[in-house]
Protein backbone atom coordinates (compact mmCIF):
# COMPACT_ATOMS: atom_id res chain seq x y z
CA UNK A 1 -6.08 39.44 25.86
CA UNK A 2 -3.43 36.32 25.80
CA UNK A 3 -1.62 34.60 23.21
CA UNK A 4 -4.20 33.19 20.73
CA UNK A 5 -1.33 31.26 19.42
CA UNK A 6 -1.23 29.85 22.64
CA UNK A 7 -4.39 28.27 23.09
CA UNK A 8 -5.22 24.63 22.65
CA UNK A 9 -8.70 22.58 22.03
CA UNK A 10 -9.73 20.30 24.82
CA UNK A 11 -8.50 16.71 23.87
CA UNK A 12 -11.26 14.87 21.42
CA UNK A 13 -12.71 18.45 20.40
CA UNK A 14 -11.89 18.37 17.08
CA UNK A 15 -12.35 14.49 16.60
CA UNK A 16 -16.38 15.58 17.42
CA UNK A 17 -16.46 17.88 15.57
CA UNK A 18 -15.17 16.31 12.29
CA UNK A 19 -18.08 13.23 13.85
CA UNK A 20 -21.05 15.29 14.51
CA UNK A 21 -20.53 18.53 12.87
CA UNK A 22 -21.14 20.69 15.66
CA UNK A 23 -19.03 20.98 19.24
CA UNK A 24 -19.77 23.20 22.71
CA UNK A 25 -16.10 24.97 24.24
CA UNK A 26 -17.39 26.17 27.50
CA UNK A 27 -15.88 29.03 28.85
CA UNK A 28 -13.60 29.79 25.68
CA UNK A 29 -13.88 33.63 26.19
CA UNK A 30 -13.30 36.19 29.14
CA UNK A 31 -15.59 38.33 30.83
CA UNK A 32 -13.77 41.06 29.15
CA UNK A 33 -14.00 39.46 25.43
CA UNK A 34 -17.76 38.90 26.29
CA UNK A 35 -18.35 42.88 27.00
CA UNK A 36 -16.19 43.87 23.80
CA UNK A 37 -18.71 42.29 22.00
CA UNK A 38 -21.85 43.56 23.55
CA UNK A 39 -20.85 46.89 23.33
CA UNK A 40 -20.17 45.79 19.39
CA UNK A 41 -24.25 44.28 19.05
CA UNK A 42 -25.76 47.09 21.16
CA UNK A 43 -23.74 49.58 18.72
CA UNK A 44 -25.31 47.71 16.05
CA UNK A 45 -28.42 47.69 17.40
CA UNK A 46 -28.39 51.26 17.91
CA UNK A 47 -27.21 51.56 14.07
CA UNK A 48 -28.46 48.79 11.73
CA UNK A 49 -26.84 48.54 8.85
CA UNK A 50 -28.81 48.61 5.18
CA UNK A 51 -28.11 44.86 5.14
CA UNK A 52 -30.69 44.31 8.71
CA UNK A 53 -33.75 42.47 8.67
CA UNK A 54 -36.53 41.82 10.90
CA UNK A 55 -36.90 38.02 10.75
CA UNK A 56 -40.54 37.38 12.87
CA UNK A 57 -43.97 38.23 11.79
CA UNK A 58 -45.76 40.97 12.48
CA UNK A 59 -47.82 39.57 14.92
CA UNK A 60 -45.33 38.02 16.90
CA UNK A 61 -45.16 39.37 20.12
CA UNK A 62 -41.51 39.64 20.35
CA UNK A 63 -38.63 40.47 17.76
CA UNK A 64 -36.18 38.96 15.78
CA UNK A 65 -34.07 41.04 14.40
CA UNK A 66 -30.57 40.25 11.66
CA UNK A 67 -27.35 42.05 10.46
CA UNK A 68 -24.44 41.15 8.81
CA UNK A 69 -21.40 41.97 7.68
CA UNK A 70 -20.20 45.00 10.04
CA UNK A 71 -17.05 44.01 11.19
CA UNK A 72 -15.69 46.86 9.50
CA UNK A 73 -17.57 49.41 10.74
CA UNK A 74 -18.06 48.68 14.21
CA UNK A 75 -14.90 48.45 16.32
CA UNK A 76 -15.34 46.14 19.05
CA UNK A 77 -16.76 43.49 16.68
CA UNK A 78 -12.97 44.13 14.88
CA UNK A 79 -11.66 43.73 17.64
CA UNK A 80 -13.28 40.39 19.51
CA UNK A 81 -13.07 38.89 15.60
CA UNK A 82 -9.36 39.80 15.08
CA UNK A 83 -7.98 39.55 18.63
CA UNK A 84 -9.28 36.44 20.27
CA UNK A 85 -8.59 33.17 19.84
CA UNK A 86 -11.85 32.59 17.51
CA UNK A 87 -9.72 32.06 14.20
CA UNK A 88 -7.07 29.76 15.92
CA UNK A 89 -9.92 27.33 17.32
CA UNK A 90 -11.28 27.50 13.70
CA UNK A 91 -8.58 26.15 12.24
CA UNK A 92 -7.91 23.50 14.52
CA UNK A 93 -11.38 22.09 14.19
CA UNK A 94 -10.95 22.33 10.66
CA UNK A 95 -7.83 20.49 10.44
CA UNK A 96 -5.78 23.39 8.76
CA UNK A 97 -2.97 25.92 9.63
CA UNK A 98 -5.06 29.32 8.55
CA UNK A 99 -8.90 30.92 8.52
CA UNK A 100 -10.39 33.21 7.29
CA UNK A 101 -13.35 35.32 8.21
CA UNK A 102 -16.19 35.04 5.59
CA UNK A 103 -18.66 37.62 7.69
CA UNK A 104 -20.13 38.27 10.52
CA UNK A 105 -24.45 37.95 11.51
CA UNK A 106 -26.02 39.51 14.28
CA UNK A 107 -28.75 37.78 15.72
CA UNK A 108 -31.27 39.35 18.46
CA UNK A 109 -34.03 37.80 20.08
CA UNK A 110 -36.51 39.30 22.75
CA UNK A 111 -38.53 37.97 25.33
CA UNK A 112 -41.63 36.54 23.74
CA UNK A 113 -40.20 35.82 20.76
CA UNK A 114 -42.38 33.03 18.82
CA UNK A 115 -40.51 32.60 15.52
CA UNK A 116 -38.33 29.74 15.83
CA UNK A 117 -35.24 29.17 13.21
CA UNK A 118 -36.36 25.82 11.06
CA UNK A 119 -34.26 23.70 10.33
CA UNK A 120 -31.50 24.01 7.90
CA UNK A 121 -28.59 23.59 6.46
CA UNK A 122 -26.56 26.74 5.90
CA UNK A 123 -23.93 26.13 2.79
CA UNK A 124 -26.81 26.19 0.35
CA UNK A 125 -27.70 29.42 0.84
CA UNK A 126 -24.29 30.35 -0.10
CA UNK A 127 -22.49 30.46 -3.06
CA UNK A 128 -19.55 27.93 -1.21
CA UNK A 129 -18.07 24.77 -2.34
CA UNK A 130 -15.69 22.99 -0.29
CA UNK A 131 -16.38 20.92 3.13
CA UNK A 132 -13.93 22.94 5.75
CA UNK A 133 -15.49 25.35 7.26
CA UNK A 134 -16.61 26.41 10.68
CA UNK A 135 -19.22 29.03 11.71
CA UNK A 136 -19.26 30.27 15.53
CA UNK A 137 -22.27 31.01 17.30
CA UNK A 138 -21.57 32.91 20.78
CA UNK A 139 -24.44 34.46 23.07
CA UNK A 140 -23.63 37.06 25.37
CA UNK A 141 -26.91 36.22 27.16
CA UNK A 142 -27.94 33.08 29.40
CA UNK A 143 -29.20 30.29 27.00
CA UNK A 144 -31.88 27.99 27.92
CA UNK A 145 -31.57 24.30 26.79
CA UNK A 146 -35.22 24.96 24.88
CA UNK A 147 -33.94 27.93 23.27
CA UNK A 148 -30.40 26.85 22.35
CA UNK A 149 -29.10 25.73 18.61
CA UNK A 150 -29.95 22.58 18.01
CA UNK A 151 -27.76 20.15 15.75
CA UNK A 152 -28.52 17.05 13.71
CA UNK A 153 -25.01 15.00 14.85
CA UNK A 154 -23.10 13.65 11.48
CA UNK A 155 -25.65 15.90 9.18
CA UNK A 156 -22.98 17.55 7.39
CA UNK A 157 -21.42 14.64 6.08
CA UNK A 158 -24.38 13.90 4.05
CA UNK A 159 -25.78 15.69 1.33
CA UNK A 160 -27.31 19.29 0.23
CA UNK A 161 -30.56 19.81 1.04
CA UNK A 162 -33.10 21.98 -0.55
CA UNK A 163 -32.83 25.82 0.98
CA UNK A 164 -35.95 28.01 1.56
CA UNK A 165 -36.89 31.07 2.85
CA UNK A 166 -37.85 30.95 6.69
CA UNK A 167 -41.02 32.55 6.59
CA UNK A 168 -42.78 31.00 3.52
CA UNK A 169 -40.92 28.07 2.97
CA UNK A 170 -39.92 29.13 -1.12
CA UNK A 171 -37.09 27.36 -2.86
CA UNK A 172 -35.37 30.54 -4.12
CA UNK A 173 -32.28 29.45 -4.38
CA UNK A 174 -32.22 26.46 -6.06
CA UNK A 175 -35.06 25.38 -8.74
CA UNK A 176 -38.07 22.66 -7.33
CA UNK A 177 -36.85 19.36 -7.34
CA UNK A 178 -32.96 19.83 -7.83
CA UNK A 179 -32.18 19.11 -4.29
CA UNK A 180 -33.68 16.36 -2.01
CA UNK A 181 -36.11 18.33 0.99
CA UNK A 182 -35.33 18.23 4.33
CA UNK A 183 -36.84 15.49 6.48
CA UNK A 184 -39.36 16.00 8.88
CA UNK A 185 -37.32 16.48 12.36
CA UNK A 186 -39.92 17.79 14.20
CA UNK A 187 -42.20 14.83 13.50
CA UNK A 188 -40.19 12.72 15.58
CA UNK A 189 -36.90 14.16 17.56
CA UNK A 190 -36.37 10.61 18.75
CA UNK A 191 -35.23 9.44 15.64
CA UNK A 192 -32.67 12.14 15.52
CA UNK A 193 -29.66 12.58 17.27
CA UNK A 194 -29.96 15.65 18.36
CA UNK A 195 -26.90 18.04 19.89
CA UNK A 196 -28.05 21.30 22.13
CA UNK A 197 -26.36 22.93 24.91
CA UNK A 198 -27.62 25.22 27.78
CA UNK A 199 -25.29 28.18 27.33
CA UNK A 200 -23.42 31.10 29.69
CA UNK A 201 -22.14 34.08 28.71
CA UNK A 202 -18.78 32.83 27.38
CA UNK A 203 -19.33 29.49 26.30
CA UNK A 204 -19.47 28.81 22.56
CA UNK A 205 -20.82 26.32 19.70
CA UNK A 206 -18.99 25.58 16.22
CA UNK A 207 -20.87 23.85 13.90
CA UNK A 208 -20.14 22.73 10.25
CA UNK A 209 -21.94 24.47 7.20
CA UNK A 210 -23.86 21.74 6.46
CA UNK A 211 -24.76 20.84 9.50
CA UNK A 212 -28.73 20.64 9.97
CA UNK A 213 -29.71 22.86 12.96
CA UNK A 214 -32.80 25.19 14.27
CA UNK A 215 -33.47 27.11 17.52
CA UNK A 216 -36.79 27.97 19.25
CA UNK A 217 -38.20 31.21 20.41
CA UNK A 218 -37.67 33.01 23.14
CA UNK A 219 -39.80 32.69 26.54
CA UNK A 220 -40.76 35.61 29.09
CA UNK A 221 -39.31 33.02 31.84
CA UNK A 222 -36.01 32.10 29.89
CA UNK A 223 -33.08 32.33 32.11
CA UNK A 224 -31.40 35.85 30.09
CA UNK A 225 -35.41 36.91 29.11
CA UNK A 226 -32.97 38.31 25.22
CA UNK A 227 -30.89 36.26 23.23
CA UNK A 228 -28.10 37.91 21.60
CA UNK A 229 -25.87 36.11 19.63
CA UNK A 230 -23.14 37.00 17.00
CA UNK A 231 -21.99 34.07 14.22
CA UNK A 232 -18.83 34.14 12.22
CA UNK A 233 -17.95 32.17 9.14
CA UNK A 234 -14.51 31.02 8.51
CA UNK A 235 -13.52 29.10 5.63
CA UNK A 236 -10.13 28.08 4.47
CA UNK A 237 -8.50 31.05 1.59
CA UNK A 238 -10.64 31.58 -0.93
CA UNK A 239 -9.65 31.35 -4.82
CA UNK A 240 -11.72 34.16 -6.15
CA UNK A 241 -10.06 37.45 -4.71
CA UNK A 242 -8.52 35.37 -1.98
CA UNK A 243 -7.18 39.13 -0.84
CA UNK A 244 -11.02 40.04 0.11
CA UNK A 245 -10.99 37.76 2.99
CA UNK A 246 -8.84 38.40 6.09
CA UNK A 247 -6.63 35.75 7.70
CA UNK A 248 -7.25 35.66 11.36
CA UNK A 249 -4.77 35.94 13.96
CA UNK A 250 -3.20 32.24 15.11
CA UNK A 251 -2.87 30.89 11.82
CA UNK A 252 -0.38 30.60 9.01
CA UNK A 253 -0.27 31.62 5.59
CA UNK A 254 0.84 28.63 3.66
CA UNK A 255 -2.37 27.05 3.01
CA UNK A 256 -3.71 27.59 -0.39
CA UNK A 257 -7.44 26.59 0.21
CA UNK A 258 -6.52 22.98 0.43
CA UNK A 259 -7.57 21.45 3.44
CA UNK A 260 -5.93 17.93 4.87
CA UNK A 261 -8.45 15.93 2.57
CA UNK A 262 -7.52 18.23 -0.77
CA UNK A 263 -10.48 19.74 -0.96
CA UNK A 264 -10.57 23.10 -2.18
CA UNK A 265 -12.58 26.01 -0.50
CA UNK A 266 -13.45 28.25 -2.75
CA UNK A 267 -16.33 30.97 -1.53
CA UNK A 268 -17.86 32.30 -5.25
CA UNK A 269 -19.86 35.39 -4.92
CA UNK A 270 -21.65 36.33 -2.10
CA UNK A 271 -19.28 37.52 0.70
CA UNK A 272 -21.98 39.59 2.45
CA UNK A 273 -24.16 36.69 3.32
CA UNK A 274 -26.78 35.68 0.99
CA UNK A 275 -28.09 33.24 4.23
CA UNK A 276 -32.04 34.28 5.05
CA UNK A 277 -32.16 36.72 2.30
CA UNK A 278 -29.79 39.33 2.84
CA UNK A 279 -29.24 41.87 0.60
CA UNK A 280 -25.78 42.98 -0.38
CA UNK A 281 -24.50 45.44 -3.02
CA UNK A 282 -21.91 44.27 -5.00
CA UNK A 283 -20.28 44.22 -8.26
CA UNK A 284 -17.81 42.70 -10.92
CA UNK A 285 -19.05 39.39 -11.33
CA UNK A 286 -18.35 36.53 -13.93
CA UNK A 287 -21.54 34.35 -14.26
CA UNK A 288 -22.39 30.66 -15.22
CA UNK A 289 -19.33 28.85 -14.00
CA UNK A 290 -20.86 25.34 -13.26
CA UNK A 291 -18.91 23.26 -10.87
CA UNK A 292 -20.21 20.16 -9.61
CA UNK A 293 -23.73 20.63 -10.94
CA UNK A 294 -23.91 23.82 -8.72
CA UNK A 295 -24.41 27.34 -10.47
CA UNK A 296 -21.87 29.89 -9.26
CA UNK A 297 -20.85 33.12 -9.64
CA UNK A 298 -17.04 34.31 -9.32
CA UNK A 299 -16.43 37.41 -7.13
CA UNK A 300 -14.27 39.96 -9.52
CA UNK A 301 -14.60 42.88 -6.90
CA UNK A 302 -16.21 43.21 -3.72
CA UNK A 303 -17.78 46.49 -2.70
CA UNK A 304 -15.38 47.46 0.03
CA UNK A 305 -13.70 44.84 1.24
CA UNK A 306 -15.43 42.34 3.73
CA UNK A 307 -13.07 39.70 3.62
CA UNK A 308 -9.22 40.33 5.96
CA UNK A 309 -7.31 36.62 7.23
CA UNK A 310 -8.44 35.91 10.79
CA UNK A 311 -4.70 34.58 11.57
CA UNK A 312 -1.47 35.50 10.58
């Protein structure tokens, strides 16, 4: 693989990003970078972790299916997540000099696949303050325009909005009434500016935390018939066992989880994705630090580590 340190965003990438929340870098990956990481998801596949989750109804007749947090165990996804240039072009569009990888999410749909991902923000499902961050979201399949993530451009510089569970629409994270709802997208797209790209195997999307987005099912006729997709996290250093998340390679070590607008990053709690439910075994927590009118735990100690710099 080259130089990550080498690579450089397409001019006005990271000024639409910073605007809209959410940007498409075609062709950022090789053929061979695309295969290390199919042979990491069919691994997975092969070998869910206690963490998976089947995220469609029992009815539906395709599947969705969710892991996280394996880059540990499963080598290629080590080694796509720690030798590409996935950190570097993280840190660019955040407007720092490091990364680091918060985790990793698996996400598999078949052909026939009915259960569409609502819209959403994704910070409030975590235990996350700060405003730089960028997730990835890479298919190794074909992705049709009607089955692509959507985005709601310039959503993440607005506020949180209430999260619930996908399937029965519960406010489990946050009390009734403590965060404004969601609009109604769906009621009328044309109101919306909405961002959505078709996709090849090697293009990519980054997308802010906060950034409102959903994706539809899967057809029999879409053009790869299976989406899989992999999404990493990447935050700026954390301040609660900053050691627990790796720096990824192309970036530097001197920032301190400030960003250019002095805002701190600071993931509390919850390394191994809380997002959509998952279930993670931890321990060593201090509760009821309040920051911001936002409950919060701080991580102590992390069963195994999950968290390495992306750059360094």
């Amino acid at each position: 693989m080259e130089q990550v340190s080498a690579f450089k965003l397409p001019a006005g990438t990271q000024e639409a990003f910073q605007r809209d929340g959410a940007v498409c870098v075609r062709q950022l990956f090789s053929s061979e970078e695309v295969a290390l990481l199919e042979t990491g998801i069919e691994q997975n596949l092969r070998h869910p972790s206690p963490r998976a989750k089947v995220a469609s109804r029992p009815d539906d007749p395709g599947w969705f299916f969710e892991d996280f947090c394996n880059w540990e165990d499963i080598d290629a996804y080590k080694a796509f997540i720690f030798e590409s240039r996935v950190g570097h072009v993280a840190a660019q569009l955040m407007g720092s000099d490091t990364a680091r990888l918060y985790h990793d999410h698996l996400l598999v749909k078949e052909a026939n696949t009915r259960q569409r991902t609502p819209w959403h923000q994704d910070q409030p499902y975590y235990n996350v303050d700060g405003r730089q961050n960028c997730s990835m979201w890479m298919p190794i399949d074909p992705v049709a325009r009607e089955s692509t993530l959507e985005f709601v451009a310039g959503s993440h510089l607005g506020p949180w909005l209430m999260p619930r569970s996908f399937m029965d629409s519960q406010a489990q994270w946050f009390p009734e009434g403590t965060l404004s709802d969601l609009p109604d997208i769906e009621a009328d797209r044309s109101a919306w500016n909405i961002l959505g790209w078709e996709l090849n195997p090697g293009d990519v999307v980054f997308f802010h935390m906060l950034t409102l987005h959903a994706s539809g099912g899967v057809g029999a006729t879409d053009v790869g018939v299976r989406s899989r997709c992999v999404s990493l996290v990447m935050t700026l250093p954390m301040h609660h066992g900053s050691g627990k998340h790796p720096r990824l390679p192309g970036t530097r070590s001197g920032t301190r989880g400030r960003g250019q607008d002095g805002t701190r990053a600071v993931p509390v709690a919850l390394v191994q994705a809380l997002i959509r439910g998952a279930s993670v075994r931890m321990t060593g927590y201090l509760a009821d630090e309040e920051a911001n009118g936002r409950h919060r735990l701080c991580v102590i100690e992390e069963r195994k580590s999950r968290a390495k710099p992306l750059i360094s």
